[in-house]
C-alpha atoms as a PDB file:
ATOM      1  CA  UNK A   1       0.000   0.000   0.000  1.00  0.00           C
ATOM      2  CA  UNK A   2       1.486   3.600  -1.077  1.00  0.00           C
ATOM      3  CA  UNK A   3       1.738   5.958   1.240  1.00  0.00           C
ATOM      4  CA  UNK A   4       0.455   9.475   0.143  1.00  0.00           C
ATOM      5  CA  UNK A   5       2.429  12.471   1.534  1.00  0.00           C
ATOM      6  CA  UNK A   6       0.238  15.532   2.151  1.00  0.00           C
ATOM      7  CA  UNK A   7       0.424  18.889   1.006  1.00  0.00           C
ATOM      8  CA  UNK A   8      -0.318  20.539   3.937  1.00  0.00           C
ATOM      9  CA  UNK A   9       2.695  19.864   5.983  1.00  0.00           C
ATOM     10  CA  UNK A  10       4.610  23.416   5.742  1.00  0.00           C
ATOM     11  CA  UNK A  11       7.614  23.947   7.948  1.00  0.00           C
ATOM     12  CA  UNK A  12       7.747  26.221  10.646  1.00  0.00           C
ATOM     13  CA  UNK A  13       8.781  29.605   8.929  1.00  0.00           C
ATOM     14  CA  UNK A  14       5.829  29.003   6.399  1.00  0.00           C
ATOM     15  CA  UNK A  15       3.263  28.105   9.513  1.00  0.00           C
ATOM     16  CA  UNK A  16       4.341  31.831  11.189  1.00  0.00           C
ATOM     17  CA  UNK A  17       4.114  33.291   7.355  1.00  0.00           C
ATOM     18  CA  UNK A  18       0.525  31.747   6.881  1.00  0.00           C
ATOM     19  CA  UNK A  19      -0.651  33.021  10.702  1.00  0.00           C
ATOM     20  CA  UNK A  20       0.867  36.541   9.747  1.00  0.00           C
ATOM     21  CA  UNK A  21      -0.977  36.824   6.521  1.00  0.00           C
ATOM     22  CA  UNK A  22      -4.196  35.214   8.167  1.00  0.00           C
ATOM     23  CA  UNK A  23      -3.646  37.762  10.979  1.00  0.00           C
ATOM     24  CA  UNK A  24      -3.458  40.850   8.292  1.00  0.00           C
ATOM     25  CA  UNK A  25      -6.508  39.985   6.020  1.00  0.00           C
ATOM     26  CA  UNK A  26      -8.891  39.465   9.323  1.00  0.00           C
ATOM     27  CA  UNK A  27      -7.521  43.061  10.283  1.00  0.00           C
ATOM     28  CA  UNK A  28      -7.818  45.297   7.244  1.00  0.00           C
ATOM     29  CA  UNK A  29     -11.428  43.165   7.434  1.00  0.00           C
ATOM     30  CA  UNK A  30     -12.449  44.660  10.780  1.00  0.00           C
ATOM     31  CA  UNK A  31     -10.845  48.212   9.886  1.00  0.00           C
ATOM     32  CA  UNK A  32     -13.241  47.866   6.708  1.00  0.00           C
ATOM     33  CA  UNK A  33     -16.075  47.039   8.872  1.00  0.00           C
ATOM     34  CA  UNK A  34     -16.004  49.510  11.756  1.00  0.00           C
ATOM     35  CA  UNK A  35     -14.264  52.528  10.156  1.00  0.00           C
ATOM     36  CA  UNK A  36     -16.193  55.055   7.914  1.00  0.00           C
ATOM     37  CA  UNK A  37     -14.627  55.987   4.786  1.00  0.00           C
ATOM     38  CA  UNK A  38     -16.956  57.072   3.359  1.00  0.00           C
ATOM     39  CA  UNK A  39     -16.824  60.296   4.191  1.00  0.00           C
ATOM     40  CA  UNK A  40     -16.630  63.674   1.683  1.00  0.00           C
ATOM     41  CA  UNK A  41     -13.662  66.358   1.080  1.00  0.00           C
ATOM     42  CA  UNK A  42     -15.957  68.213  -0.770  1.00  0.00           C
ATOM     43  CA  UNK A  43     -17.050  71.136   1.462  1.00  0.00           C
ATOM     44  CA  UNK A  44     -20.637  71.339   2.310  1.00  0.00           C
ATOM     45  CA  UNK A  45     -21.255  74.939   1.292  1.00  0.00           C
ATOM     46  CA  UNK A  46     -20.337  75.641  -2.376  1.00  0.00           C
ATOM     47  CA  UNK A  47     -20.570  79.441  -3.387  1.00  0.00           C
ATOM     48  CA  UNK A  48     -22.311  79.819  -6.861  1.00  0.00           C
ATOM     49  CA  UNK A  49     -19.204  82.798  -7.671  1.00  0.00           C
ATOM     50  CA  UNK A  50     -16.665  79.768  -6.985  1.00  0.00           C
ATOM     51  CA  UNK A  51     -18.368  77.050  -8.848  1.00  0.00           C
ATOM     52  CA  UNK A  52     -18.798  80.117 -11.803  1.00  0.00           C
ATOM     53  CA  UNK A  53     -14.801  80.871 -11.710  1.00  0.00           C
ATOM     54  CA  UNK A  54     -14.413  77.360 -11.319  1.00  0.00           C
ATOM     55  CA  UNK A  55     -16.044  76.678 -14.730  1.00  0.00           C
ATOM     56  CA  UNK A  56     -14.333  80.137 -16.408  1.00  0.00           C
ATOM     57  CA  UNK A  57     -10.834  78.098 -15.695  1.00  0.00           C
ATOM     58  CA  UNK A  58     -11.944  74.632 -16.544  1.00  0.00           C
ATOM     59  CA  UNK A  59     -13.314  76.336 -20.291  1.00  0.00           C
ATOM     60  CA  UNK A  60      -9.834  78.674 -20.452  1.00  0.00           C
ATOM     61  CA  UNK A  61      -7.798  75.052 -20.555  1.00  0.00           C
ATOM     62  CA  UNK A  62     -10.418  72.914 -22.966  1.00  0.00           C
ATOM     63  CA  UNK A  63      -9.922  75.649 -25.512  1.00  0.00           C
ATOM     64  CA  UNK A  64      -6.348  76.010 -24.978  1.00  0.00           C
ATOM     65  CA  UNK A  65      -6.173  72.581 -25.811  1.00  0.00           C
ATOM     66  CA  UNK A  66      -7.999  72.696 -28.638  1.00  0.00           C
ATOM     67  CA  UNK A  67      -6.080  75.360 -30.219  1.00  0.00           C
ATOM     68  CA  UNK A  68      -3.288  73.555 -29.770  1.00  0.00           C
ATOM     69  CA  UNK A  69      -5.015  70.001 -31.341  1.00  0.00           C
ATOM     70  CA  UNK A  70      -5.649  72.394 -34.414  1.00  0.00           C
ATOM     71  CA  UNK A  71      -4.193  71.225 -37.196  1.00  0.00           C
ATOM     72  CA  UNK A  72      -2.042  74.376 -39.418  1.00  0.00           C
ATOM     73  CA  UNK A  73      -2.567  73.501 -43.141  1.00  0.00           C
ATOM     74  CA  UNK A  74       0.361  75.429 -44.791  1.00  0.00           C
ATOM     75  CA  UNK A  75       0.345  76.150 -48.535  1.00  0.00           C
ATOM     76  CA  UNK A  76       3.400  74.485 -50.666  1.00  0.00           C
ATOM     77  CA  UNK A  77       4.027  74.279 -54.043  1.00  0.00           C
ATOM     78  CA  UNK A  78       4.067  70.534 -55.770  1.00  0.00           C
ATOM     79  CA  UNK A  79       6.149  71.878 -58.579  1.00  0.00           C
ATOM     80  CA  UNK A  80       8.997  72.426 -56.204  1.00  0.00           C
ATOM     81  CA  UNK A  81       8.819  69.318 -54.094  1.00  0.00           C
ATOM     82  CA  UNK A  82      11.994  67.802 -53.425  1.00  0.00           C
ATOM     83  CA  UNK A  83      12.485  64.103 -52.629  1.00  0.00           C
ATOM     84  CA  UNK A  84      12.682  64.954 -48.897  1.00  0.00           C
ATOM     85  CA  UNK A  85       9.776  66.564 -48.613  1.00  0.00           C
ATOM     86  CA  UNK A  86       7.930  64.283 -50.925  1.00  0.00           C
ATOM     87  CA  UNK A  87       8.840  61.483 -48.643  1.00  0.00           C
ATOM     88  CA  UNK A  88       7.759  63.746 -45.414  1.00  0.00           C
ATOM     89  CA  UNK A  89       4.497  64.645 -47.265  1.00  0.00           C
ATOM     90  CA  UNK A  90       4.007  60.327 -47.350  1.00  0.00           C
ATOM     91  CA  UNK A  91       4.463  59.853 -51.217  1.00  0.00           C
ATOM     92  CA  UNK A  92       5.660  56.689 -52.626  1.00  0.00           C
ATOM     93  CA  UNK A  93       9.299  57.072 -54.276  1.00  0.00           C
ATOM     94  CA  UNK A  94       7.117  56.054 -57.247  1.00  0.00           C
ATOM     95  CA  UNK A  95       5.141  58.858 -57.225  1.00  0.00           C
ATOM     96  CA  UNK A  96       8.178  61.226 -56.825  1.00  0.00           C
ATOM     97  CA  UNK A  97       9.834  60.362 -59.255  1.00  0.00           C
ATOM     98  CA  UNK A  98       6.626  60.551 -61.852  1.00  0.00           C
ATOM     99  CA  UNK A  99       6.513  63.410 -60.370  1.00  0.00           C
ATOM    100  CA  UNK A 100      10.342  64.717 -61.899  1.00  0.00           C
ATOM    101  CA  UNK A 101       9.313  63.184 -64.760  1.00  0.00           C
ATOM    102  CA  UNK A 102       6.494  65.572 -65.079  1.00  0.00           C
ATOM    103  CA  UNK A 103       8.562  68.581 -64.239  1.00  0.00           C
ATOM    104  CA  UNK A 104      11.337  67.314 -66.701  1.00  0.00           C
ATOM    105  CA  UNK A 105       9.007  67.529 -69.674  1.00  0.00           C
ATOM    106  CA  UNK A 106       8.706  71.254 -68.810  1.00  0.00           C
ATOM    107  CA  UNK A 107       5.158  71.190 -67.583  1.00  0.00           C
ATOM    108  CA  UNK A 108       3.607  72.731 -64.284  1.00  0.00           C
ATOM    109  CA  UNK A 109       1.096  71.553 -61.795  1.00  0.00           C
ATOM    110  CA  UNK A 110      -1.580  74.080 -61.705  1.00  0.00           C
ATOM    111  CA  UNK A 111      -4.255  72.014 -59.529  1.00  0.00           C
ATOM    112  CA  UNK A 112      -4.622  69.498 -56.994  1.00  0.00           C
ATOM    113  CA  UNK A 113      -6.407  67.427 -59.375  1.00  0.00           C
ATOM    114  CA  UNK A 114      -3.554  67.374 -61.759  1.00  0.00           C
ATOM    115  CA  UNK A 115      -1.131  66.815 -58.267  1.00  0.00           C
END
């Protein structure tokens, strides 16, 4: 017959570790239980001039934000568009160098649709 060894026989450092942490959770249980934490920060008497000031600084910083979200659209011409900036403006090195090509034959881009 086979003996099975249990695994619940911990040593004597891990029987004071398991007590400790038993020890802990039943305290932060009772401190949970019997202490209020409920309670507010807020003061209890608001002034309607504070709340208004309040609201004139929270409105101040959403559109100063905003502005600064804005995107700047700044006029270039395609005629004049130079590898680097045709790669920072996202084109394909296929379309730049059409794009030469174009300029090479000695004609202009005049609109976007021709861009």
């Amino acid at each position: 017959m086979m003996k099975f060894k249990s695994h619940f026989v911990f040593n004597r450092s891990q029987q004071i570790g398991i007590f400790l942490l038993v020890v802990i959770i039943v305290v932060l249980q009772l401190v949970y239980h019997f202490v209020d934490l409920s309670k507010n920060n807020i003061p209890s008497v608001l002034n309607e001039q504070d709340l208004n000031l309040f609201q004139k600084k929270i409105d101040s910083v959403k559109l100063a934000a905003s502005a600064v979200k804005t995107v700047k659209i700044f006029p270039f011409n395609p005629n004049l568009i130079t590898d680097y900036k045709g790669y920072t403006l996202g084109m394909s090195p296929e379309e730049i160098d059409r794009l030469h090509a174009f300029r090479a034959a000695d004609k202009w881009v005049n609109s976007s649709e021709e861009f």
